[in-house]
C-alpha atoms as a PDB file:
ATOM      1  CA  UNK A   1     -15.116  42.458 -27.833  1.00  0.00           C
ATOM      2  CA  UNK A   2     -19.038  43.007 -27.340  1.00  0.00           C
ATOM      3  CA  UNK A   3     -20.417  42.619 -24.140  1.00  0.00           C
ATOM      4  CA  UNK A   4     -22.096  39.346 -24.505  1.00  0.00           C
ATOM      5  CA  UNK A   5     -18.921  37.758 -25.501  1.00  0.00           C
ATOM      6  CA  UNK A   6     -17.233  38.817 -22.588  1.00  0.00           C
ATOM      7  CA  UNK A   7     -19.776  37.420 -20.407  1.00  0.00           C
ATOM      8  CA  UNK A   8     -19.099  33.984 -22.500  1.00  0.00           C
ATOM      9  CA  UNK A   9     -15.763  34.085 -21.677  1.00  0.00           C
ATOM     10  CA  UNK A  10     -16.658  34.519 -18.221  1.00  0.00           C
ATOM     11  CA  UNK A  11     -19.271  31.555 -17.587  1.00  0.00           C
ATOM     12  CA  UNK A  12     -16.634  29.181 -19.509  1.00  0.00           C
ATOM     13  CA  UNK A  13     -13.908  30.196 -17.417  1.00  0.00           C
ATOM     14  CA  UNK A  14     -15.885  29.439 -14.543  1.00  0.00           C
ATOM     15  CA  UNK A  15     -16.731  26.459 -15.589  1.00  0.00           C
ATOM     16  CA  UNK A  16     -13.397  25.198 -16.345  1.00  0.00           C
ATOM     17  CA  UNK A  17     -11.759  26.497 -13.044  1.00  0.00           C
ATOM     18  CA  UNK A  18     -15.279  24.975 -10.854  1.00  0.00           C
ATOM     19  CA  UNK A  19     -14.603  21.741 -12.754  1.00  0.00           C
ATOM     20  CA  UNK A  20     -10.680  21.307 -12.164  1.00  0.00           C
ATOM     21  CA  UNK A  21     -11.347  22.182  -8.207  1.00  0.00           C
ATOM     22  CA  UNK A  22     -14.008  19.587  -8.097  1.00  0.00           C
ATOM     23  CA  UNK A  23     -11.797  17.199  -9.740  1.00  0.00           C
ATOM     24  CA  UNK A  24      -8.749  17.601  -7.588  1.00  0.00           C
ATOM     25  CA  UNK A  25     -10.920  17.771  -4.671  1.00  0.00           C
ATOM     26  CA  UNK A  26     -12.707  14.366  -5.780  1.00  0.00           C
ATOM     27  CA  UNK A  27      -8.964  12.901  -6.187  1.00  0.00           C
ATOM     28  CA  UNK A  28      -7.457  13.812  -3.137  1.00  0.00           C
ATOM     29  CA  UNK A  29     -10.588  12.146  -1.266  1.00  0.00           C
ATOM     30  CA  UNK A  30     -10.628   9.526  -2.958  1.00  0.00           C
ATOM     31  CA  UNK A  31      -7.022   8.851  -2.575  1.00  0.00           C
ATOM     32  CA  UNK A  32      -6.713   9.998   0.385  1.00  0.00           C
ATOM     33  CA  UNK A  33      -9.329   7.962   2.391  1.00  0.00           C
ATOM     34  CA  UNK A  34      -8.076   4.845   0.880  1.00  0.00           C
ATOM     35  CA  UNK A  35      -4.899   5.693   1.967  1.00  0.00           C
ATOM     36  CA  UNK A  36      -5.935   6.166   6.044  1.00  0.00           C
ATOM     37  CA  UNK A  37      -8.133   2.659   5.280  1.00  0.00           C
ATOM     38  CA  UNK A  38      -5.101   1.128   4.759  1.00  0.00           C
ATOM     39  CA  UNK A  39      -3.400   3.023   7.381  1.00  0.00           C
ATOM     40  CA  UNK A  40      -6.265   1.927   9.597  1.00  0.00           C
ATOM     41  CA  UNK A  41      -6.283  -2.196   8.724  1.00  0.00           C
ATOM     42  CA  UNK A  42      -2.400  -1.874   8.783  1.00  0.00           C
ATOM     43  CA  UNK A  43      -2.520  -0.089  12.566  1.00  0.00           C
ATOM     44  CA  UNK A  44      -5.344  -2.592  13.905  1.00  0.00           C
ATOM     45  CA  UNK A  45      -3.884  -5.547  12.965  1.00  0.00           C
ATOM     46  CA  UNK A  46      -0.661  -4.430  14.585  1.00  0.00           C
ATOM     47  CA  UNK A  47      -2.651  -3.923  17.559  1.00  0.00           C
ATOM     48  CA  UNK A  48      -3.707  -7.364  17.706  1.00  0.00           C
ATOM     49  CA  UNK A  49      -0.289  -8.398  16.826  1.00  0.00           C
ATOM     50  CA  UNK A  50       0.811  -6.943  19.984  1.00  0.00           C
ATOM     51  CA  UNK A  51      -2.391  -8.691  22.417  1.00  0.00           C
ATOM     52  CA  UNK A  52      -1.730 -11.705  20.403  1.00  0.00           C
ATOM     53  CA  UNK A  53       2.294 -11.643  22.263  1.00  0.00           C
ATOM     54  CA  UNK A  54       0.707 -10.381  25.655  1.00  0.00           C
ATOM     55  CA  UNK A  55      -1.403 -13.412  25.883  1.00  0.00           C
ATOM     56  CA  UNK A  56       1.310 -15.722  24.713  1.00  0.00           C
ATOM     57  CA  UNK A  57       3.452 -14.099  27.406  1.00  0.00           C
ATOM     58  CA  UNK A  58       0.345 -14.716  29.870  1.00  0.00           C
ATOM     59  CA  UNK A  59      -0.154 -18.367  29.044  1.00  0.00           C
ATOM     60  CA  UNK A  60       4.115 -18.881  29.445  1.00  0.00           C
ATOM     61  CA  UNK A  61       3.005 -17.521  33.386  1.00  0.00           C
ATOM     62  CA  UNK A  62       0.354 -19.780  33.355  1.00  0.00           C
ATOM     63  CA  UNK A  63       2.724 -22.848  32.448  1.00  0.00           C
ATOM     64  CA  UNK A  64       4.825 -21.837  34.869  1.00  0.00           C
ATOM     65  CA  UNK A  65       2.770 -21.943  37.806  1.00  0.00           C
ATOM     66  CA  UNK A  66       3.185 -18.225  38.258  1.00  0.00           C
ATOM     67  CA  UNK A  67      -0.665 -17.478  38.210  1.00  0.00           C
ATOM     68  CA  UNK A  68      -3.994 -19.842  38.407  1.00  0.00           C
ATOM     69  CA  UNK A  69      -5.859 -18.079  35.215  1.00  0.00           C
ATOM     70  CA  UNK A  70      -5.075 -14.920  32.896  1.00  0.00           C
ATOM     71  CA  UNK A  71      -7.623 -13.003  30.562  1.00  0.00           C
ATOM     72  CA  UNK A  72      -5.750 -10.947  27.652  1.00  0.00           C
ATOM     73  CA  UNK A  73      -8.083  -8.075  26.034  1.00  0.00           C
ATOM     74  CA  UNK A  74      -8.356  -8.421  22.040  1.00  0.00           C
ATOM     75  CA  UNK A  75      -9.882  -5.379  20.212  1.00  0.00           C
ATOM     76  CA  UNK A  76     -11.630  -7.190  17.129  1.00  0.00           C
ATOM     77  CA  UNK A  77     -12.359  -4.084  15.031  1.00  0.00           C
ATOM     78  CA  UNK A  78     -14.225  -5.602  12.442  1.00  0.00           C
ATOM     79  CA  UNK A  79     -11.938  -8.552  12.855  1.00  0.00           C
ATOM     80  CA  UNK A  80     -12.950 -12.195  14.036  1.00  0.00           C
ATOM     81  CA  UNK A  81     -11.360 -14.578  16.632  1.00  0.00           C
ATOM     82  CA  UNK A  82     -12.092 -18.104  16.735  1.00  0.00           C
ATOM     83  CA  UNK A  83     -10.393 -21.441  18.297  1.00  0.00           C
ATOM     84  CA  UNK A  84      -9.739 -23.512  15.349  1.00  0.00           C
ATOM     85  CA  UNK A  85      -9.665 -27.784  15.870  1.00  0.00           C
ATOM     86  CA  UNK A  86      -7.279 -29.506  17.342  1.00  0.00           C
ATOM     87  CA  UNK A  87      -4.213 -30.805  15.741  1.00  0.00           C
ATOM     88  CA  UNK A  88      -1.651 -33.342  16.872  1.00  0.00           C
ATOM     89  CA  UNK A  89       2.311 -32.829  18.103  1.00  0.00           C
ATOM     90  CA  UNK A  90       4.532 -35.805  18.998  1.00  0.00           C
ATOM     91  CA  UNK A  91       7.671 -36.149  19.547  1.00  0.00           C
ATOM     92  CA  UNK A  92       9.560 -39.356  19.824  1.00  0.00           C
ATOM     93  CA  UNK A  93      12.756 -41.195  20.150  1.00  0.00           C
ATOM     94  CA  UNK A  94      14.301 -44.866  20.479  1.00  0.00           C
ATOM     95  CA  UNK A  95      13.813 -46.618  23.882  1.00  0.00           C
ATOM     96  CA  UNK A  96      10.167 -44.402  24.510  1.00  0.00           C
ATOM     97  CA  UNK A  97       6.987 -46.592  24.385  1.00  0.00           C
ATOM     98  CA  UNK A  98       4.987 -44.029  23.561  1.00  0.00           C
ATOM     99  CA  UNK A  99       5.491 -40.832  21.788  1.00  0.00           C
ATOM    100  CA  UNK A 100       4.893 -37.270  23.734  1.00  0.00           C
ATOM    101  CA  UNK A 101       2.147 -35.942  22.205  1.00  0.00           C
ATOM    102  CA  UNK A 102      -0.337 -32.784  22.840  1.00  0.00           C
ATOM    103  CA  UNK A 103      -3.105 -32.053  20.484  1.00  0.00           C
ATOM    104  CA  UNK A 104      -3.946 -28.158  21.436  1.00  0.00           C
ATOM    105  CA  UNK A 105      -6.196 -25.961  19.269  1.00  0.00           C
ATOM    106  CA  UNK A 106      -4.929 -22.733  18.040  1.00  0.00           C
ATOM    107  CA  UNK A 107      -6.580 -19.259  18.721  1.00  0.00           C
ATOM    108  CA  UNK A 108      -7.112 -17.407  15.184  1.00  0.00           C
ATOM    109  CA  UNK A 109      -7.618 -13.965  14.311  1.00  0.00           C
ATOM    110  CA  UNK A 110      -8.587 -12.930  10.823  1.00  0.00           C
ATOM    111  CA  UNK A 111      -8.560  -9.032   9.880  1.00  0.00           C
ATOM    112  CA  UNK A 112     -10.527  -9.724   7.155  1.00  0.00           C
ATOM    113  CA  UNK A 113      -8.406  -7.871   4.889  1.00  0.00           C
ATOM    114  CA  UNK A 114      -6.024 -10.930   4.438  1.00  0.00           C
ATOM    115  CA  UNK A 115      -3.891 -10.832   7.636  1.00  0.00           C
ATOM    116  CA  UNK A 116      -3.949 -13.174  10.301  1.00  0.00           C
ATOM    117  CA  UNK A 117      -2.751 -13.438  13.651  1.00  0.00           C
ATOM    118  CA  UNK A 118      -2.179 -17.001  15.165  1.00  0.00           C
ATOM    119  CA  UNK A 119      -1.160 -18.306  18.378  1.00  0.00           C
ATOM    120  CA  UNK A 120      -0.158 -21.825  18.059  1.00  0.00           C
ATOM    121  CA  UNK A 121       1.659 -24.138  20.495  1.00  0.00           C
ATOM    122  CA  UNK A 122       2.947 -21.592  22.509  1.00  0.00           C
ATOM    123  CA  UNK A 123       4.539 -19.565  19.106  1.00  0.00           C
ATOM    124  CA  UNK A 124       2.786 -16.427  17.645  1.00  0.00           C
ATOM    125  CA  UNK A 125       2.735 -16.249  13.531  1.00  0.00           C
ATOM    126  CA  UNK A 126       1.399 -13.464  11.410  1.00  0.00           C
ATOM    127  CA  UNK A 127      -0.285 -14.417   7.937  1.00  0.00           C
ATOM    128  CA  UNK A 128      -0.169 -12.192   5.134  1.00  0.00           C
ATOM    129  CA  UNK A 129      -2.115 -12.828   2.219  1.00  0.00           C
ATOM    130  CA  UNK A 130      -0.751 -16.038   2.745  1.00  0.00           C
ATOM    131  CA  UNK A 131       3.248 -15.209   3.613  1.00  0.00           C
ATOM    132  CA  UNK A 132       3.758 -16.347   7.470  1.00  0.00           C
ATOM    133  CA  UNK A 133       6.206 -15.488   9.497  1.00  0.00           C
ATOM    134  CA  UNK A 134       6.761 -16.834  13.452  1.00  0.00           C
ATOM    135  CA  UNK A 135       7.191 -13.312  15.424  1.00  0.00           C
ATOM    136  CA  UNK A 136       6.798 -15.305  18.795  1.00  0.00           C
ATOM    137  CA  UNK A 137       8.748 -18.864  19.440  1.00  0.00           C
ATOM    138  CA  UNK A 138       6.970 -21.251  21.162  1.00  0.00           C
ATOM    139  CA  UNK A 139       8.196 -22.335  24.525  1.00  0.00           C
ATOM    140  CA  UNK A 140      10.970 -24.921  23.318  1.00  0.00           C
ATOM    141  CA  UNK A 141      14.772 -25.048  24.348  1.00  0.00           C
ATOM    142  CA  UNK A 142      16.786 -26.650  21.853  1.00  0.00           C
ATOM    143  CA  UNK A 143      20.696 -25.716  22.904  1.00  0.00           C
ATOM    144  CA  UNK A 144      24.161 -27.638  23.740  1.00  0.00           C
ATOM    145  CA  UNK A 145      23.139 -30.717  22.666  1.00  0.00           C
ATOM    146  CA  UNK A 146      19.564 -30.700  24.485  1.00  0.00           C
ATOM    147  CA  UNK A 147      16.072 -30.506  23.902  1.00  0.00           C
ATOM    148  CA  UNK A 148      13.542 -29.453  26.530  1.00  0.00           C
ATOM    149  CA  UNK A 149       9.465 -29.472  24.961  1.00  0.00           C
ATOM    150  CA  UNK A 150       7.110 -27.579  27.069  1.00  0.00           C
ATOM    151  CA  UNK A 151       3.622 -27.958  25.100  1.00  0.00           C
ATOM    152  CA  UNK A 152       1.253 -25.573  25.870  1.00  0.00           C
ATOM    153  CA  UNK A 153      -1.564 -27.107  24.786  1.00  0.00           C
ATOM    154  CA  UNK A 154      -4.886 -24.499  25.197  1.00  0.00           C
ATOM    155  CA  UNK A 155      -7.936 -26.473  24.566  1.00  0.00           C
ATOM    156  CA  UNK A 156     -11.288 -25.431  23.910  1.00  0.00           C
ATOM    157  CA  UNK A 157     -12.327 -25.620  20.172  1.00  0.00           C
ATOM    158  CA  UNK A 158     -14.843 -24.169  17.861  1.00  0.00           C
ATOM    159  CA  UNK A 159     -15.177 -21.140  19.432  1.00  0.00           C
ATOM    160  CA  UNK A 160     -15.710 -17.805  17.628  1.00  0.00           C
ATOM    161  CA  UNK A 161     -16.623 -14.062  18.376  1.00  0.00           C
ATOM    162  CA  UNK A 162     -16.598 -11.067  15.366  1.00  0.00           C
ATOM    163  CA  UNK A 163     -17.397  -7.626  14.915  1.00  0.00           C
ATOM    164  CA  UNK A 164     -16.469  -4.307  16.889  1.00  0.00           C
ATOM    165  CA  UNK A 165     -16.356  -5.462  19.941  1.00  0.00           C
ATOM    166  CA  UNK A 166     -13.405  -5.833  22.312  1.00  0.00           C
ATOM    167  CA  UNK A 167     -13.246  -9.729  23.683  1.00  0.00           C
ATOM    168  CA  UNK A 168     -11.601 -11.820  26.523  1.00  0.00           C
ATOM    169  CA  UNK A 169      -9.612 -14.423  26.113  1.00  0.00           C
ATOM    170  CA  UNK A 170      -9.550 -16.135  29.064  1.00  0.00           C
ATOM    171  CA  UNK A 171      -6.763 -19.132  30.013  1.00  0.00           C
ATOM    172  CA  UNK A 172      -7.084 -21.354  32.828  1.00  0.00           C
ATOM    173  CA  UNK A 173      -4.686 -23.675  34.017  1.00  0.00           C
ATOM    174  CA  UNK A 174      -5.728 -27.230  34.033  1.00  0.00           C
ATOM    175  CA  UNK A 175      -3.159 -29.997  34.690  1.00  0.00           C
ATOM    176  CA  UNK A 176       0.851 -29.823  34.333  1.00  0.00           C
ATOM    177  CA  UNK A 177       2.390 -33.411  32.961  1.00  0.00           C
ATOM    178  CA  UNK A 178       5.839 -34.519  32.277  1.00  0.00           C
ATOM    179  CA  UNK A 179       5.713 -36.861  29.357  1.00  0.00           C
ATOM    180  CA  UNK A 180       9.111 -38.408  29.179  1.00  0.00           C
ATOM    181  CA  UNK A 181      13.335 -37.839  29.383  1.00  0.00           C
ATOM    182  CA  UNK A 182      15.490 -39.524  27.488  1.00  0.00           C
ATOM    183  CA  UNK A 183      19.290 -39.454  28.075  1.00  0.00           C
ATOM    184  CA  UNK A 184      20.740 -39.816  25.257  1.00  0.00           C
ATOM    185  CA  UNK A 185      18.052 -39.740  22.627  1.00  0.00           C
ATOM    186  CA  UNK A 186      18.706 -40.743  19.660  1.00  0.00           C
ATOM    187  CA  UNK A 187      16.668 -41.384  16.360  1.00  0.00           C
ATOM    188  CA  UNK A 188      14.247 -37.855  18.023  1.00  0.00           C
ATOM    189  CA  UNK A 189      11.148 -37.815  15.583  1.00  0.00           C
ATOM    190  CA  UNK A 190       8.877 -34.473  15.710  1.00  0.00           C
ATOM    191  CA  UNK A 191       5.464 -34.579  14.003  1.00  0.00           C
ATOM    192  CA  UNK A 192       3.673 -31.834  13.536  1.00  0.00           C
ATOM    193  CA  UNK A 193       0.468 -31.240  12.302  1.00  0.00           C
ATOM    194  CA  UNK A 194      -1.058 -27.548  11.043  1.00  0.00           C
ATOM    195  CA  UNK A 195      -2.011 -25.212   8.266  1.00  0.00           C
ATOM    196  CA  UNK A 196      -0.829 -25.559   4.924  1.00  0.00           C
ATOM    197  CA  UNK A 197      -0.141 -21.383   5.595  1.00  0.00           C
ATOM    198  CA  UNK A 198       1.787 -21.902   8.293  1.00  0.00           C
ATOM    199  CA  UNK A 199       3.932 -25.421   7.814  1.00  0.00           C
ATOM    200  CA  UNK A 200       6.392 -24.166   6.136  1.00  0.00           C
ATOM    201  CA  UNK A 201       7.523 -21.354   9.351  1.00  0.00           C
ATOM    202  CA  UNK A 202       7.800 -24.472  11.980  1.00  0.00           C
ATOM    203  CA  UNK A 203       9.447 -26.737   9.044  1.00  0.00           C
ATOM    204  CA  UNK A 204      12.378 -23.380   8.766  1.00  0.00           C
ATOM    205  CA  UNK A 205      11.618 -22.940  13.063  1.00  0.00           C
ATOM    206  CA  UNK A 206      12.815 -26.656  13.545  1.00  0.00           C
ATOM    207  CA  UNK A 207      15.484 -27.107  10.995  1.00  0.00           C
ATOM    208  CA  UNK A 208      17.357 -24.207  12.755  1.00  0.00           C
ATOM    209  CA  UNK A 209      16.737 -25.146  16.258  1.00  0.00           C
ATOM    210  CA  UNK A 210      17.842 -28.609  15.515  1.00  0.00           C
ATOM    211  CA  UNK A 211      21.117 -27.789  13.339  1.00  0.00           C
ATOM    212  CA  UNK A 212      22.172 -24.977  16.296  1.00  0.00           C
ATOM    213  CA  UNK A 213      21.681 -27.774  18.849  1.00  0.00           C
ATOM    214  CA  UNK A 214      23.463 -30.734  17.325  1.00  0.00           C
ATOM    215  CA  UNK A 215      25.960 -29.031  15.745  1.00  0.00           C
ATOM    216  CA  UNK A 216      25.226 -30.744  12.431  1.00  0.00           C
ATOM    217  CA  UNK A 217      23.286 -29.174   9.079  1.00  0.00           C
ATOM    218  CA  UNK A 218      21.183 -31.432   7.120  1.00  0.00           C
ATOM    219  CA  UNK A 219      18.007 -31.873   5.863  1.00  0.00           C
ATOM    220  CA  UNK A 220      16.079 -32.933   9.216  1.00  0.00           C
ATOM    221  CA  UNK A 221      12.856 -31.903   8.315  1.00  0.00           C
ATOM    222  CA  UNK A 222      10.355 -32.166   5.388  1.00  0.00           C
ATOM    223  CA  UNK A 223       6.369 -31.089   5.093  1.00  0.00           C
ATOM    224  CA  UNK A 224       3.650 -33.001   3.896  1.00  0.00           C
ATOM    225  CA  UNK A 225       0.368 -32.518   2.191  1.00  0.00           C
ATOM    226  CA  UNK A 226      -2.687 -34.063   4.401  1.00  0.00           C
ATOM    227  CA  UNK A 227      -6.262 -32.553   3.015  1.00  0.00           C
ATOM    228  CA  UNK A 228      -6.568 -28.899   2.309  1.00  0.00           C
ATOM    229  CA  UNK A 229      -6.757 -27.875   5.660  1.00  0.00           C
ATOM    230  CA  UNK A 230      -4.017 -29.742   7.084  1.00  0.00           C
ATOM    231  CA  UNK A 231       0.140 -30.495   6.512  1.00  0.00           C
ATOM    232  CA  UNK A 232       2.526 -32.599   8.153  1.00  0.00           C
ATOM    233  CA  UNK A 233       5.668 -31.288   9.185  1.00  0.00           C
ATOM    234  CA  UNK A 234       8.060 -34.033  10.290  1.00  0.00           C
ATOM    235  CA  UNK A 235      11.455 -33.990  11.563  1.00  0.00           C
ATOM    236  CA  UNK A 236      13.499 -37.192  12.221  1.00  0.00           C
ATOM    237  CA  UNK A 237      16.993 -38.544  12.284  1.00  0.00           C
ATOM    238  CA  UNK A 238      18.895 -36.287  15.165  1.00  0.00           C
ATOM    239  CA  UNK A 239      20.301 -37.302  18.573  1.00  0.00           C
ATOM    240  CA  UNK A 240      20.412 -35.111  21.367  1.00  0.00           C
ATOM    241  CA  UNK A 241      22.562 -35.912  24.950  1.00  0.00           C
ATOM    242  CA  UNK A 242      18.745 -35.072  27.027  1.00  0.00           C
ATOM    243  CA  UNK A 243      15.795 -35.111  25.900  1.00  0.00           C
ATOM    244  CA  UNK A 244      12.863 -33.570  27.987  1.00  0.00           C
ATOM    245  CA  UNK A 245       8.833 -33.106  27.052  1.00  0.00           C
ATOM    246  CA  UNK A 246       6.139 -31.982  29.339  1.00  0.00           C
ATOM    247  CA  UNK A 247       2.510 -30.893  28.579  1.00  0.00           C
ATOM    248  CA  UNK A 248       0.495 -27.755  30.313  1.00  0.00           C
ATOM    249  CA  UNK A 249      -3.434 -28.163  29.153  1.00  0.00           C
ATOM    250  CA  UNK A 250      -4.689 -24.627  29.471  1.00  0.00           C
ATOM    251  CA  UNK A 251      -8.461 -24.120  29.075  1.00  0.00           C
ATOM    252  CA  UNK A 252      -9.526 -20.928  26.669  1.00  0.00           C
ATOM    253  CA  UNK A 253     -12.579 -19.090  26.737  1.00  0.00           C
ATOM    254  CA  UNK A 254     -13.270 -16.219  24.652  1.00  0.00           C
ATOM    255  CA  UNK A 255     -16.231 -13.961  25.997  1.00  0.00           C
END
């Protein structure tokens, strides 16, 4: 082999071992990064997962008289938290003139990458890409035969803060109500009203809690279409020895 076609060989070999290391290198980032993105949206919306439960645990002290106000730290991240309208919850039975209602907004937090956080009427629920699931239960006792309601309704709508920033939400107690008891109660109707997403998790939370406390299964509860926004999740037909509802309005601010 002459000279010059060993230096041919030589330059093409080069090239072909230059262009495989460039390629796997260009793979493995490329891979690789989106791999720690998702790692990274997965981790952060864990994160507010968990400040989602410390508030909810923070407005339970509130209710309970064990504290004046409470401010929970959310780490946004790119993220967005907002107070959404409100929405109306009743809950009646035969013999009560007027049903127990609050009509709290919920606080929202949307990753932006299809998962959402949501603290609503005391319960936490986690969205994703449009599967909920309750990871919190609100503040409700449904057991031997009873049914105690403690609403805690935050108020303070239309609210909304976004970016990389790390925000406050702050909860103030307001006012502390008992709305009615009813011994026995019978004929208990529960109207809900929420997201579409979520409806169907508190249609499955109250069927259980209902069946465990009377003893009975059946089909208690059904959901509703109201606009696109909005379902109704009603529950009707079951009769409890006590009945019990009571409202906490908490004020939220988110600085």
């Amino acid at each position: 082999m002459s000279s010059d076609e060993r230096a041919v060989s030589e330059v093409v070999g080069f090239v072909l071992v230059f262009t495989l290391v460039i390629g796997t290198v260009t793979i493995v980032y490329a891979g690789g990064f989106g791999g720690l993105d998702a790692t990274r949206d997965a981790e952060r919306v864990n994160n507010a997962e968990r400040a989602f439960d410390v508030m909810a645990n923070n407005f339970e002290q509130l209710a309970s008289g064990d504290a004046p106000n409470r401010a929970t730290e959310i780490k946004l991240s790119e993220a967005s938290l907002s107070t959404t309208s409100n929405r109306l919850t009743t809950i009646n039975a035969s013999g009560i003139d007027t049903a127990a209602g609050a009509n709290p907004v919920a606080i929202r937090y949307d990753s932006g990458t299809g998962s959402q956080i949501v603290y609503e009427l005391g319960a936490v629920i986690r969205v994703d890409d449009g599967n909920a699931v309750m990871i919190r239960e609100p503040d409700f006792l449904f057991a031997d035969n009873r049914t105690v309601v403690r609403y805690i309704s935050a108020r303070g709508s239309g609210q909304g803060v976004g970016g990389s920033t790390t925000t406050l939400v702050r909860g103030e107690k307001q006012s502390s109500r008992l709305l009615t008891t009813q011994s026995p109660a019978t004929n208990v109707t529960i109207r809900m009203r929420t997201n579409p997403e979520r409806a169907p998790v508190w249609e499955s939370y109250f069927e259980r809690e209902i069946e465990a406390t009377t003893g009975t299964s059946s089909d208690y509860c059904e959901t509703t279409n109201v606009d696109a926004t909005t379902d109704r999740v009603v529950c009707y037909g079951f009769t409890v020895d006590s009945l019990a509802v009571s409202r906490v309005r908490i004020d939220v601010e988110l600085t």
